[in-house]
Protein backbone atom coordinates (compact mmCIF):
# COMPACT_ATOMS: atom_id res chain seq x y z
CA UNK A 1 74.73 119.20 -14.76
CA UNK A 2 72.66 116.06 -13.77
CA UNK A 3 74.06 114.41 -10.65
CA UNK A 4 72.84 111.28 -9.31
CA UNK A 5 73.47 108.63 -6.88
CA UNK A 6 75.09 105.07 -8.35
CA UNK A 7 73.99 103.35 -5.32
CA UNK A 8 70.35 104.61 -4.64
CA UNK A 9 69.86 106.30 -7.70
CA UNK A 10 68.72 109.73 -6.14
CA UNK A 11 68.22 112.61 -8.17
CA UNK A 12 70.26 115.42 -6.51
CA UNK A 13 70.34 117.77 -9.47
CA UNK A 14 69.35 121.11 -9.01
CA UNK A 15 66.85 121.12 -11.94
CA UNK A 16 63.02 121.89 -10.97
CA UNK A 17 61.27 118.11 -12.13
CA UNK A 18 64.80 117.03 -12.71
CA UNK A 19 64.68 113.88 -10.51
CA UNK A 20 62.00 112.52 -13.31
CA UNK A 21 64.09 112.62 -15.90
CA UNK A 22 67.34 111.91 -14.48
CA UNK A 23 67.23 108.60 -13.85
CA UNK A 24 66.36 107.63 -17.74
CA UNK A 25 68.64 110.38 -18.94
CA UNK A 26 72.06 110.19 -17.25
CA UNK A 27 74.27 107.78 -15.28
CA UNK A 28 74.75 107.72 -11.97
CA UNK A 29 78.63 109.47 -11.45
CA UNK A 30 78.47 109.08 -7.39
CA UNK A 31 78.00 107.55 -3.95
CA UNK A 32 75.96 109.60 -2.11
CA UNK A 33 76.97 107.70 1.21
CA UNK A 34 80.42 109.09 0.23
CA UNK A 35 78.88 112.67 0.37
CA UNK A 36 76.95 113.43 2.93
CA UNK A 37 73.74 111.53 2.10
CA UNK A 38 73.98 108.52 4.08
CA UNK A 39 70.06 107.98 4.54
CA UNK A 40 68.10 105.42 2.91
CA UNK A 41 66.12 107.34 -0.47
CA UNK A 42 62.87 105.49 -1.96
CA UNK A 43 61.82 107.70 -4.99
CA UNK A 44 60.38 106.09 -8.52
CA UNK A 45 61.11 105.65 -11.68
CA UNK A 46 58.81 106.92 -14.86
CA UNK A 47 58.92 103.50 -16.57
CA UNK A 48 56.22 101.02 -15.77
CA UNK A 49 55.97 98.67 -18.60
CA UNK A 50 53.44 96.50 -16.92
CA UNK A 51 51.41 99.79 -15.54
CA UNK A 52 47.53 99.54 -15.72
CA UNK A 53 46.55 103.56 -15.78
CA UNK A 54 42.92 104.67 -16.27
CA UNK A 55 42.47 108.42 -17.13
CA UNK A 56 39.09 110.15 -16.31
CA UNK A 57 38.65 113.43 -18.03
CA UNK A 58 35.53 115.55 -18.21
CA UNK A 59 33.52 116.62 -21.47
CA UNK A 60 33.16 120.04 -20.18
CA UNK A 61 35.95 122.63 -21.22
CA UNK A 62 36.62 119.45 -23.78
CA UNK A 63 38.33 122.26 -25.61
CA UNK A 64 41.41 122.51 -23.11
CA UNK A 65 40.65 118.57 -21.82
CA UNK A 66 41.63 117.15 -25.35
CA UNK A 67 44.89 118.59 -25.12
CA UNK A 68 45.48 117.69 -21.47
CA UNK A 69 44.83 113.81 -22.73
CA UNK A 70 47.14 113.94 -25.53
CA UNK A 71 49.85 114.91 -23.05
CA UNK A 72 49.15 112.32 -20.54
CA UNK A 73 48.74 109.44 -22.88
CA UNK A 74 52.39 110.52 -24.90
CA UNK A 75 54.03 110.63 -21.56
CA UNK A 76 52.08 106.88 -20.16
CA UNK A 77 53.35 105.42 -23.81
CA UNK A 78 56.38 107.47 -24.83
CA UNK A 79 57.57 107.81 -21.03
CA UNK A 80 56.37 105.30 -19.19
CA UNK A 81 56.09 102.08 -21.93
CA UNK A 82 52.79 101.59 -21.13
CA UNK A 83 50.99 99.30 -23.31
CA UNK A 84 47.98 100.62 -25.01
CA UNK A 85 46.21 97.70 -23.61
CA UNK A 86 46.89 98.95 -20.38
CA UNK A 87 45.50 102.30 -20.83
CA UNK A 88 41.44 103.26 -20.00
CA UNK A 89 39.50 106.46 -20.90
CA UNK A 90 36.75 107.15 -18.83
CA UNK A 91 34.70 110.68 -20.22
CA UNK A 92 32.72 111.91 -17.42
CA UNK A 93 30.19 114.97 -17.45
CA UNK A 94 32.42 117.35 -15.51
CA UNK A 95 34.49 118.15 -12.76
CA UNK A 96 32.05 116.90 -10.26
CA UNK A 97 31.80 114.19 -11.75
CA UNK A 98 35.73 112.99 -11.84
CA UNK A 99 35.72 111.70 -7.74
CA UNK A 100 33.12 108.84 -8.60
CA UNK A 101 34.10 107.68 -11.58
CA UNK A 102 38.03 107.82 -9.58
CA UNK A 103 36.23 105.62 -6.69
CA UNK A 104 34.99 103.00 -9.27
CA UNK A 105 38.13 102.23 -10.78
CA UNK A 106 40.09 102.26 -7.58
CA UNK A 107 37.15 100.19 -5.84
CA UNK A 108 37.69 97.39 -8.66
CA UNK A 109 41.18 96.77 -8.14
CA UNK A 110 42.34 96.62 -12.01
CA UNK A 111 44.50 99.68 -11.91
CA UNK A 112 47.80 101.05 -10.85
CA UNK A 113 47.42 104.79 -10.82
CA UNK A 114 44.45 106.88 -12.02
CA UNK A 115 44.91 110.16 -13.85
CA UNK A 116 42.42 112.91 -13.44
CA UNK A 117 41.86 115.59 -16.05
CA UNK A 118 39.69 118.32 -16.65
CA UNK A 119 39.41 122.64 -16.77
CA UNK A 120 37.43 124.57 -14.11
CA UNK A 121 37.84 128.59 -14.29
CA UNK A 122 36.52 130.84 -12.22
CA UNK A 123 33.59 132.79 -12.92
CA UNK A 124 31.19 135.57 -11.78
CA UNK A 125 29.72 133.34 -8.76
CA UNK A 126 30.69 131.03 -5.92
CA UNK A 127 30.49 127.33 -8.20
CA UNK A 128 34.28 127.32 -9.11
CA UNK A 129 34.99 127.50 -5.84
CA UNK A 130 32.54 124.62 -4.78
CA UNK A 131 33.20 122.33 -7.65
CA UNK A 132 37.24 122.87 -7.11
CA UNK A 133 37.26 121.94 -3.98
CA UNK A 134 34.62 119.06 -4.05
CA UNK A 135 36.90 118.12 -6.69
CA UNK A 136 40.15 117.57 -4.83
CA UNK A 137 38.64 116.53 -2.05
CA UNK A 138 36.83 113.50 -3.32
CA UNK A 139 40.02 112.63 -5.11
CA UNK A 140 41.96 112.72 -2.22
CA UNK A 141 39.71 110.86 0.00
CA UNK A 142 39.76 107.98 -2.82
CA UNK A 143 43.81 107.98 -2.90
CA UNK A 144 43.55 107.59 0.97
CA UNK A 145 40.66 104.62 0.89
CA UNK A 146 41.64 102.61 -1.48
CA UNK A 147 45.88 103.13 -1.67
CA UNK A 148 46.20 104.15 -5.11
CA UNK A 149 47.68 106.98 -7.00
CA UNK A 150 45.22 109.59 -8.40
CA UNK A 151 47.26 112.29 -10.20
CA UNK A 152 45.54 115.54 -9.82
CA UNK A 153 45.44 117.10 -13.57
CA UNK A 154 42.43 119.17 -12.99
CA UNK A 155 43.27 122.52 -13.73
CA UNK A 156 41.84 125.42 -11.55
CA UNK A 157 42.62 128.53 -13.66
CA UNK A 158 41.21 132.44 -13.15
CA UNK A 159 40.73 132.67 -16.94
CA UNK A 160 40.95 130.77 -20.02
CA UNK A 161 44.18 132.02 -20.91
CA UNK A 162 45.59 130.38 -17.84
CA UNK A 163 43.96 127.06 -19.11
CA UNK A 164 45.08 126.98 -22.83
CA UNK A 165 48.65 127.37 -21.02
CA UNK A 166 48.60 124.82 -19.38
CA UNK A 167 47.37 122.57 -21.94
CA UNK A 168 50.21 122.54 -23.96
CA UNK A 169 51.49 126.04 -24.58
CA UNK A 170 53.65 128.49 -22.59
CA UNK A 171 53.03 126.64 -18.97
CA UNK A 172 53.78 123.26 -20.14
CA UNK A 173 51.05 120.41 -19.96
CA UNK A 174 49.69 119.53 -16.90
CA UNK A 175 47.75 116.38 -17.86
CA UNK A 176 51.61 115.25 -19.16
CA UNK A 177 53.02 115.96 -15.70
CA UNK A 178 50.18 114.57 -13.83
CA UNK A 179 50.68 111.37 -16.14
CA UNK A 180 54.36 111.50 -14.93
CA UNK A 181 53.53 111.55 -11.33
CA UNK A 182 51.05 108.74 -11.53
CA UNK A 183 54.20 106.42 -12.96
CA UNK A 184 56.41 107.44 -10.22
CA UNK A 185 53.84 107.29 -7.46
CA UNK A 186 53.42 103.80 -9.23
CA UNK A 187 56.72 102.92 -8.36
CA UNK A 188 57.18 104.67 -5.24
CA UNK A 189 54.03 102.35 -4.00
CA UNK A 190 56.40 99.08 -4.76
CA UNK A 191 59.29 99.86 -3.09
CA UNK A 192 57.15 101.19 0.28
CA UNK A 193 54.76 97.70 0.23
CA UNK A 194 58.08 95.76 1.11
């Protein structure tokens, strides 16, 4: 049962990811002043009609990466209304790669959110672990500089079943949730820059 607020619109609905959904799927029965949740809640909305989302995905494990696009841009169209107009692919080597590419879209101030995408599993030697965490790091360390949303769809998986689940099969997709946490971050962002 979906349960939401009619003055604030929170999600309050025990449903993992729920509070995504909620607020495009079901009205808003209650008050939540009236019932116990008096504070102030600032959470976003998937639509962004006027959204300007670049997605940087690596060539390497294209495989898995193709798949991971495909969810992202059905959930930034589908989802969020974007306007194909509004939408950038940027292919990048690899992994290592992502964090620049990220840095030059954020540093030129034509986008909303960025989405990054891309497969690193583990093998027999110490380079998953360096290019994971070089990964995520320069992605976070662009979200801080430059105040925009970089969803993290980068998969770090032990094996390539792992992957190919998360691409679309039993795990769900996690370039289409990244994609949905990019729009709400989006609209988080505008209600906190009051």
């Amino acid at each position: 049962m979906h349960s939401r607020c009619q003055k604030c619109d929170a999600c309050f609905c025990p449903i993992p990811l729920c509070a995504r959904m909620c607020a495009l799927l079901t009205p808003a029965p209650f008050d939540c002043t009236e019932t116990g949740f008096p504070m102030k809640v600032i959470e976003g909305n998937i639509a962004a009609p006027e959204a300007r989302v670049a997605i940087v995905v690596a060539r390497f494990n294209s495989f898995i990466n193709e798949s991971l696009v495909d969810g992202a841009v059905d959930v930034l169209k589908r989802q969020g209304q974007v306007q194909d107009s509004n939408l950038t692919l940027v292919r990048v080597p690899g992994a290592v790669e992502i964090p620049l590419a990220i840095k030059k879209l954020a540093k030129s101030g034509q986008y909303d959110a960025i989405v990054a995408l891309g497969t690193v599993i583990r093998g027999g030697t110490y380079h998953f672990d360096l290019v994971a965490n070089e990964n995520s790091k320069g992605m976070a360390q662009v979200m801080m500089e430059y105040e925009i949303p970089v969803a993290f769809g980068v998969l770090t998986t032990e094996n390539i079943e792992q992957a190919i689940e998360r691409a679309g099969t039993k795990a769900g997709n996690k370039g289409a949730e990244a994609a949905l946490s990019a729009l709400e971050m989006i609209n988080v962002l505008k209600q906190l820059d009051v």
